[in-house]
Protein backbone atom coordinates (compact mmCIF):
# COMPACT_ATOMS: atom_id res chain seq x y z
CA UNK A 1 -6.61 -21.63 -3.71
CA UNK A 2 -4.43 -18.62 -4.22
CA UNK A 3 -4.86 -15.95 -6.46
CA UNK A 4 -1.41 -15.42 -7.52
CA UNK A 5 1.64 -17.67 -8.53
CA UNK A 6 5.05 -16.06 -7.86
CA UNK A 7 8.39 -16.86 -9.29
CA UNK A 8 9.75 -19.26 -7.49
CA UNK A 9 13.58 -18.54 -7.72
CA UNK A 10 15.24 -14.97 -6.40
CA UNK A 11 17.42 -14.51 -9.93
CA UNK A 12 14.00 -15.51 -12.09
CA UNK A 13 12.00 -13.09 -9.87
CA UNK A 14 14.28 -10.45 -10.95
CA UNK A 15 14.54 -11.38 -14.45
CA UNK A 16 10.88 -11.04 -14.61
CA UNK A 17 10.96 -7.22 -12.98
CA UNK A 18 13.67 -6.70 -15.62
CA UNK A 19 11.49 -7.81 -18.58
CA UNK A 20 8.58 -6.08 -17.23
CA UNK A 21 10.20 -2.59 -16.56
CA UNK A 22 12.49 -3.02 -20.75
CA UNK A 23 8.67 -3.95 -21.89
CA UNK A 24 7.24 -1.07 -20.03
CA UNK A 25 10.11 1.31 -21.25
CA UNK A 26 9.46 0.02 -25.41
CA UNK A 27 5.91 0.07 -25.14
CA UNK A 28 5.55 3.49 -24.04
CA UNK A 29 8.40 4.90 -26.57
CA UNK A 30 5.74 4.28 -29.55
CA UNK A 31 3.28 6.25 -27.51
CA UNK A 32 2.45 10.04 -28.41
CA UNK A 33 2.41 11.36 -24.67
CA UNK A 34 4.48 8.84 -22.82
CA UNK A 35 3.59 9.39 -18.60
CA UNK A 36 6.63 8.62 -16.54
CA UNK A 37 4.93 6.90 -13.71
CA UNK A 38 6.25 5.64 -10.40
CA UNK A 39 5.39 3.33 -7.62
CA UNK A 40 7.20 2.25 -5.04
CA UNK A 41 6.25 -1.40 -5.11
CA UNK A 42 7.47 -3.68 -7.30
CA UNK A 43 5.56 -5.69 -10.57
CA UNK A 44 4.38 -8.85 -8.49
CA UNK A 45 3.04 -6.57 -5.90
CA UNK A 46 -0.64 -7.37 -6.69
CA UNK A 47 -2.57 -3.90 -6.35
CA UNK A 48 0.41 -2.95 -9.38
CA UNK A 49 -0.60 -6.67 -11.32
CA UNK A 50 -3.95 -4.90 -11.47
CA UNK A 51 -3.05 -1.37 -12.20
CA UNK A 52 -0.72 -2.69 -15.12
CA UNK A 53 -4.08 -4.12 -16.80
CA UNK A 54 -5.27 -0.15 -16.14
CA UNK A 55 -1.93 0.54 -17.86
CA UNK A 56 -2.44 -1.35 -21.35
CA UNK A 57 -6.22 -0.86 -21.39
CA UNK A 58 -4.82 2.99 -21.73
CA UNK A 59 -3.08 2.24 -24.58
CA UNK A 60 -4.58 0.62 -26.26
CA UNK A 61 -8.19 2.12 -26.39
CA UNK A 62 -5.94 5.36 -27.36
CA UNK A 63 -4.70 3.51 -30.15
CA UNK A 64 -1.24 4.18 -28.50
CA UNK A 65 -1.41 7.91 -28.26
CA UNK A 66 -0.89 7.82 -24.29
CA UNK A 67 1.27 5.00 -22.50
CA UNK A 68 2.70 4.99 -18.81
CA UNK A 69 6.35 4.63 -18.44
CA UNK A 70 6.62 2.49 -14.89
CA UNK A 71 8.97 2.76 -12.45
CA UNK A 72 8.93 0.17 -10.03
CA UNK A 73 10.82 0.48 -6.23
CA UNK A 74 14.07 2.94 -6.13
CA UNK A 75 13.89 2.81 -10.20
CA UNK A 76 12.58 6.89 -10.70
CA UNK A 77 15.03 8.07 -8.37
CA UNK A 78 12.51 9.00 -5.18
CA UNK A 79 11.55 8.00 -2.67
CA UNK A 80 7.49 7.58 -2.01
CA UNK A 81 7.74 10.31 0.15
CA UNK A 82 9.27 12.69 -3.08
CA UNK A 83 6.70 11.74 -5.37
CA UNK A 84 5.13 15.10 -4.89
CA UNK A 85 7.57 16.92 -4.98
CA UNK A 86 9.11 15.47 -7.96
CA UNK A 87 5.42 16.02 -9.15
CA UNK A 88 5.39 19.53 -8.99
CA UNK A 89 9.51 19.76 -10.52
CA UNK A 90 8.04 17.92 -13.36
CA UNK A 91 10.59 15.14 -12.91
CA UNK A 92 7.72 12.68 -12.54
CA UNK A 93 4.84 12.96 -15.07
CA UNK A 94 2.52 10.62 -12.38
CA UNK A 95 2.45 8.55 -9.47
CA UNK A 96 1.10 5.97 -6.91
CA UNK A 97 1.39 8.36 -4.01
CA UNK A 98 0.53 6.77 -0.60
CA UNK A 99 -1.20 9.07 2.35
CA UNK A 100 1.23 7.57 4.46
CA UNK A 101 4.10 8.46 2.95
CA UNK A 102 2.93 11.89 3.23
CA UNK A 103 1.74 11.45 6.71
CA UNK A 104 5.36 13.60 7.82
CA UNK A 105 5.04 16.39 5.76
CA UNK A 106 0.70 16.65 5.99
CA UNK A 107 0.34 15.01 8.94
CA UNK A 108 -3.40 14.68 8.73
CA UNK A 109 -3.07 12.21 5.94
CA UNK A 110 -2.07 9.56 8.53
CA UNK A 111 -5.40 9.48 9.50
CA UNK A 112 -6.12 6.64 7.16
CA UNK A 113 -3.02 4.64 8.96
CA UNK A 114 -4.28 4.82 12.43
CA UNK A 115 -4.10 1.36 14.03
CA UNK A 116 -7.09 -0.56 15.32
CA UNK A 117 -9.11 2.29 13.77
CA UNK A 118 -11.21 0.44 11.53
CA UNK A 119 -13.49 -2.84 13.27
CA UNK A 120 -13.63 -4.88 9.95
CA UNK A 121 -12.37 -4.62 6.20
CA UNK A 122 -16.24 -3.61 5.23
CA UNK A 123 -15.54 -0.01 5.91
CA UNK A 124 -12.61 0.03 3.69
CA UNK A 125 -14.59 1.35 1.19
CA UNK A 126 -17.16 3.20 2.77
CA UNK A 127 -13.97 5.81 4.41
CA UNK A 128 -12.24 5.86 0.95
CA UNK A 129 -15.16 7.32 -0.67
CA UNK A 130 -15.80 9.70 2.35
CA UNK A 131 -12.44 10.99 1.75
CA UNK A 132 -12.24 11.22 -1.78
CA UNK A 133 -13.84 15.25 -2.13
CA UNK A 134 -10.56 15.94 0.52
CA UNK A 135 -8.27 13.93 -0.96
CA UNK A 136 -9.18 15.62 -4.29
CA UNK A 137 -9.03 19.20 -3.00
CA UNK A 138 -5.39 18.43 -1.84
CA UNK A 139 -4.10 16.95 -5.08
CA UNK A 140 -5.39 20.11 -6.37
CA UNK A 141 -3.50 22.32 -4.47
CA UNK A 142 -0.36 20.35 -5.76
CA UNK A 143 -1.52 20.15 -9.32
CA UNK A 144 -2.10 16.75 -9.04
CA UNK A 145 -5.28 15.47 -11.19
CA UNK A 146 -6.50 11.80 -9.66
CA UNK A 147 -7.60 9.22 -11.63
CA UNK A 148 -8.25 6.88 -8.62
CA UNK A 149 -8.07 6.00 -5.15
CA UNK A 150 -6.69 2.45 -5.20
CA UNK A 151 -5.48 0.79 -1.32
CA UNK A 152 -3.37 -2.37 -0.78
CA UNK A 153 -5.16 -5.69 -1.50
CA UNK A 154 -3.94 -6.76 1.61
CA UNK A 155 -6.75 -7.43 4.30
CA UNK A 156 -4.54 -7.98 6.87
CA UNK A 157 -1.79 -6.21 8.90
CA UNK A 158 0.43 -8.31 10.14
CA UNK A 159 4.10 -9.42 11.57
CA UNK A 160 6.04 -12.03 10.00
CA UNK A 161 8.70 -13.23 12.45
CA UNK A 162 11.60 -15.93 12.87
CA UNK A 163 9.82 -16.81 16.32
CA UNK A 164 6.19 -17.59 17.70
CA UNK A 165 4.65 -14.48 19.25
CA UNK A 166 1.66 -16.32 21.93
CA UNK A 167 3.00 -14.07 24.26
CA UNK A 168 4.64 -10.30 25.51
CA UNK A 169 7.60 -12.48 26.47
CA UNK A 170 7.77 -13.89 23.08
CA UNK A 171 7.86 -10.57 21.68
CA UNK A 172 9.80 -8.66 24.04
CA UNK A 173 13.50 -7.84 22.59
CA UNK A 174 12.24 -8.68 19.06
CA UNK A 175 13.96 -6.66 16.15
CA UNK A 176 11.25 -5.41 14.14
CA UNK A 177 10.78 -3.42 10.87
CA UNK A 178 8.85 -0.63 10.93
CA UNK A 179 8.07 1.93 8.57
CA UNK A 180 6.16 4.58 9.98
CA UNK A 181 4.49 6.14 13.11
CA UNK A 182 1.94 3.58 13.44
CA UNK A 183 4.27 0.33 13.04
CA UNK A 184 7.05 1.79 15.41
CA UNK A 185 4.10 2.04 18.49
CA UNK A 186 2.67 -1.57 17.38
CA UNK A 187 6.21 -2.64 17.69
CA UNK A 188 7.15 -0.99 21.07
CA UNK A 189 3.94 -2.11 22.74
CA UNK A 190 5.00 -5.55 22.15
CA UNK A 191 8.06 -4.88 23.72
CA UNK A 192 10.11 -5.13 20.33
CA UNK A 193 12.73 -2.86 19.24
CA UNK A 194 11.46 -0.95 15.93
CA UNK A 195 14.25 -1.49 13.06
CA UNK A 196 14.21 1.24 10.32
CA UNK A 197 14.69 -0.60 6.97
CA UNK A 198 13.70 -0.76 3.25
CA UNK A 199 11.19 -3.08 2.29
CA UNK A 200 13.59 -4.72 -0.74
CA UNK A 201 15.87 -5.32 2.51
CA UNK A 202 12.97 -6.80 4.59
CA UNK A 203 13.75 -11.13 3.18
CA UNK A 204 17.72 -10.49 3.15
CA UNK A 205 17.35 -9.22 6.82
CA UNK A 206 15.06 -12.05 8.11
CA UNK A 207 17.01 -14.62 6.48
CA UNK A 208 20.76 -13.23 7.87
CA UNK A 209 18.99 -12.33 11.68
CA UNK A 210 18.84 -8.51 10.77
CA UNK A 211 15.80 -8.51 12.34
CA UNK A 212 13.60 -10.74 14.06
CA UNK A 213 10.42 -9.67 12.43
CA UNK A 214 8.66 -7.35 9.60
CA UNK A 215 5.11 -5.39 9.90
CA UNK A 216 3.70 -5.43 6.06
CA UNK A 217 0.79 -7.08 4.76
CA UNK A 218 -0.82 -10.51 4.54
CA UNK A 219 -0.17 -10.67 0.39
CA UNK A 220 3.96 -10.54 1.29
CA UNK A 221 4.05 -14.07 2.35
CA UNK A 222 3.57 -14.82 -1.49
CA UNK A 223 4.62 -11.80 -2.76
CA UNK A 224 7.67 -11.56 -1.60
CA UNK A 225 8.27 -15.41 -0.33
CA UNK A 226 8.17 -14.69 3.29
CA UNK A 227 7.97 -18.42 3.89
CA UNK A 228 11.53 -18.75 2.85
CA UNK A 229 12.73 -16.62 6.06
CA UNK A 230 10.01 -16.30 8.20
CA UNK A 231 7.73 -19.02 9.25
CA UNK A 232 5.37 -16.88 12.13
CA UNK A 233 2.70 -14.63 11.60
CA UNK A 234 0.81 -12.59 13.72
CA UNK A 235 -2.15 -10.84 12.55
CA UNK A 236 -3.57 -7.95 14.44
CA UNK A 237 -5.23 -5.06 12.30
CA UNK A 238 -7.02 -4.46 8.99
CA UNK A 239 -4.70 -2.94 6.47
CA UNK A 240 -6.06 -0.05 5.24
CA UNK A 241 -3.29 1.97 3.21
CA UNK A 242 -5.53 4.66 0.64
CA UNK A 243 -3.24 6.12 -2.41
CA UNK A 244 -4.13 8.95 -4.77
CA UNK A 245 -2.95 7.86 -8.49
CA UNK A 246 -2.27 11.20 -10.07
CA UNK A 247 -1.00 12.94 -13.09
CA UNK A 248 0.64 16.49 -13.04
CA UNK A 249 -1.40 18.68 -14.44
CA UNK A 250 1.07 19.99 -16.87
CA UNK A 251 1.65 15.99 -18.45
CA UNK A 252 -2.33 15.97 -18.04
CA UNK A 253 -2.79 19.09 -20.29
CA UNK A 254 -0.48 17.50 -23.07
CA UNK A 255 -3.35 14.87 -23.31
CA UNK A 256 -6.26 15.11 -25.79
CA UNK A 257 -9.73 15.91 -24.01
CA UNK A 258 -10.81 13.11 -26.13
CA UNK A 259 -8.39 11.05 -24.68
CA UNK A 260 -8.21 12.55 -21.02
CA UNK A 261 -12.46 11.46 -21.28
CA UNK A 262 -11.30 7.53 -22.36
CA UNK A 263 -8.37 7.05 -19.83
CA UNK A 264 -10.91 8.74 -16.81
CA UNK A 265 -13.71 6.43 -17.90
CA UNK A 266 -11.24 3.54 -17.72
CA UNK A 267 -9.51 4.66 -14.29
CA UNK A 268 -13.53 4.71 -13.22
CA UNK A 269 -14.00 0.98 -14.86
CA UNK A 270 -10.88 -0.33 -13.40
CA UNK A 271 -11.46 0.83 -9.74
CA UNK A 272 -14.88 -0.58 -9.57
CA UNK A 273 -13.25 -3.81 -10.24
CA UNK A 274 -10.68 -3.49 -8.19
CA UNK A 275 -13.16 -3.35 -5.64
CA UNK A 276 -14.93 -5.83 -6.41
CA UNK A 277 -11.73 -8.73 -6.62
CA UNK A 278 -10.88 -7.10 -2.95
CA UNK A 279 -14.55 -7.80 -1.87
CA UNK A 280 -14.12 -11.13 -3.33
CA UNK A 281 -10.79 -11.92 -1.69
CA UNK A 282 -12.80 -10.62 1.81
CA UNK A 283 -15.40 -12.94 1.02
CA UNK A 284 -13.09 -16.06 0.69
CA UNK A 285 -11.33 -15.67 3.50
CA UNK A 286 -8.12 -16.84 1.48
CA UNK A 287 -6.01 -14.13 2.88
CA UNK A 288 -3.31 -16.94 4.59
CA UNK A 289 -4.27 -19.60 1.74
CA UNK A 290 -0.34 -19.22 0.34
CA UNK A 291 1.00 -18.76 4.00
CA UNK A 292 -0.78 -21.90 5.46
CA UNK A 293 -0.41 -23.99 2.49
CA UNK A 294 3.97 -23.25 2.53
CA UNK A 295 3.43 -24.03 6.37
CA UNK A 296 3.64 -20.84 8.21
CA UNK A 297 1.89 -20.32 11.88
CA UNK A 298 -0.87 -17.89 11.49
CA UNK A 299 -1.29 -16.24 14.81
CA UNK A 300 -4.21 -14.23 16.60
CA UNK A 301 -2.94 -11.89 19.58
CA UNK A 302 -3.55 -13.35 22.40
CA UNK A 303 -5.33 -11.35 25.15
CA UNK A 304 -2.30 -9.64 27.04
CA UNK A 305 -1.19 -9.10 23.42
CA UNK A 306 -4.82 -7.54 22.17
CA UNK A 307 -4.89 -5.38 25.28
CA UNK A 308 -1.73 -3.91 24.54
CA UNK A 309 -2.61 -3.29 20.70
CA UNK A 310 -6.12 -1.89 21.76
CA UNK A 311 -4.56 1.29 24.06
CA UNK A 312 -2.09 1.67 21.39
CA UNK A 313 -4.79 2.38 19.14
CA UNK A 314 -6.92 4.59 21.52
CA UNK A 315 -4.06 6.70 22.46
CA UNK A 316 -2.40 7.15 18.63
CA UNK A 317 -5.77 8.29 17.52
CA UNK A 318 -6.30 10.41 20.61
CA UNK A 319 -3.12 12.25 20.40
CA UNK A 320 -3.69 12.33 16.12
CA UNK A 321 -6.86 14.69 16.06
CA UNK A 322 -5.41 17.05 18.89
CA UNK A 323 -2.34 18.31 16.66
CA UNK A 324 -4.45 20.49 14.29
CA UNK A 325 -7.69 21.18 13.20
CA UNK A 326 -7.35 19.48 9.78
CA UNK A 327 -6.09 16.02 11.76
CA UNK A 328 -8.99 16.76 13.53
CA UNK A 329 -11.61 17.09 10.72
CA UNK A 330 -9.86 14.08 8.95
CA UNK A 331 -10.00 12.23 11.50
CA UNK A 332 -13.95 12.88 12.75
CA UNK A 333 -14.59 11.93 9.03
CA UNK A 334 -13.46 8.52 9.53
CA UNK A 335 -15.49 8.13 12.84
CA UNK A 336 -18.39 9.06 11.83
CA UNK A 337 -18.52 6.55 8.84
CA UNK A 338 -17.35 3.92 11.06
CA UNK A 339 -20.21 5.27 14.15
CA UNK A 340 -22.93 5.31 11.01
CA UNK A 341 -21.86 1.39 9.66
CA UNK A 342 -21.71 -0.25 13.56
């Protein structure tokens, strides 16, 4: 059983992004402090189905007086890694900013990105709330207040690809999509070529022979119908991708306290559910429900393929904590949760 039913056609998938963004846009115009929010994914992406509830719950227990004003994908103008910065111009009011986007310009954010870091998806959690007291001190510093730490829903890192992938031979030569340090090592220890490209290019790409493959997350084979183009997929890490969902501080201070107390306690509410529907997902084991039941090839590494994926690992996350002493404390942080929880 899946948990969410996409659109099934390209031109009703986009109708549906329209409607959602011109509903967004009127809702929020009635509002008395309307957030312009952005997030690089779009509507169907499911940690944003869930953060739209967050959305409406805001308005309405506010009795309209504060609304967020989505942007979904390129829509605001920046990129993920601008949020911040457009942050602090006050061109954004709030945002879905990811620690790996900001991996290149605080590089001890990408701690949270290393591969093969984390054994299972049980210390998701466990890290996230480790990390909150330092991911809070650096919104801070960028007067960004956080409402909550929300990651992907995905539990599963994987590659979709036009080809099976038993093998290094298999994967040797393949084009593949990467979008950061992390994904371009996972691709060149398989012998692939990494492929810089945007995610809304990612199906066109697969489909035309751009590329040969894509490294996203298990929830893209429905989300984004990666059944139509690509019918491999190789899963090889636990997807563990942390965001801070902040508010300037100057859009924050236009807020009531009574109302900055009712949209904290429902930020609070919201992410202890979304919590719990991850654990549930975990539980199920329906990650490749959608993929298996459109008849795509779920793949485990195989053990030339593992090897390769396991030194990758070991060497990303030596080479991570020797850069600085704030990699370094970021990235003990993580080991020691995962050293306590084995």
């Amino acid at each position: 059983m899946t948990l969410f039913h996409p659109i099934k056609s390209r031109a009703g998938r986009a109708l549906i992004g329209a409607f959602a963004l011109a509903t967004s846009l009127s809702s929020a115009a009635d509002a008395d402090t309307v957030l312009r929010f952005a997030t690089l994914q779009s509507p169907q992406n499911p940690m944003i189905v869930e953060l739209n509830k967050a959305f409406d719950e805001v308005k309405e227990k506010t009795d309209g007086r504060v609304a967020f004003q989505v942007s979904y994908g390129k829509e605001s103008g920046f990129s993920s890694k601008q949020f911040l910065t457009a942050l602090e111009a006050g061109l954004l009011d709030g945002a879905l900013i990811s620690t790996s986007a900001m991996s290149s310009d605080y590089h001890w954010t990408g701690v949270y990105g290393l591969p093969l870091l984390l054994p299972d998806a049980g210390f998701r959690r466990p890290i996230v709330e480790a990390a909150k007291p330092r991911l809070a001190a650096f919104a801070e510093t960028k007067g960004v207040v956080p409402l909550a730490y929300p990651i992907h829903m995905d539990r599963w890192m994987v590659i979709y690809a036009t080809r099976d992938m038993q093998s290094l031979a298999d994967t040797k030569g393949m084009l593949i999509r990467t979008y950061d340090a992390a994904t371009k090592a996972i691709a060149e220890a398989l012998g692939g070529v990494p492929t810089s490209m945007a995610k809304s290019e990612v199906y066109m790409g697969l489909q035309r022979g751009t590329i040969d493959g894509a490294i996203t997350g298990d929830t893209s084979a429905e989300a984004m119908h990666m059944d139509e183009v690509a019918p491999f997929i190789l899963r090889y890490d636990t997807v563990f991708l942390p965001h801070i969902l902040g508010v300037s501080e100057k859009a924050w201070s236009k807020v009531s306290p009574e109302d900055r107390e009712t949209v904290n306690a429902i930020f609070k509410t919201w992410e202890e559910g979304y919590w719990a529907k991850l654990d549930e997902r975990d539980a199920s084991d329906s990650a490749f429900d959608y993929a298996r039941e459109h008849g795509m090839k779920v793949i485990d590494p195989s053990p030339e393929i593992a090897a390769k994926l396991e030194a990758v690992g070991k060497s990303m996350a030596e080479e991570f904590a020797a850069v600085d002493d704030e990699s370094r404390a970021a990235y003990e942080e993580v080991r020691q949760v995962i050293d306590k929880g084995l």
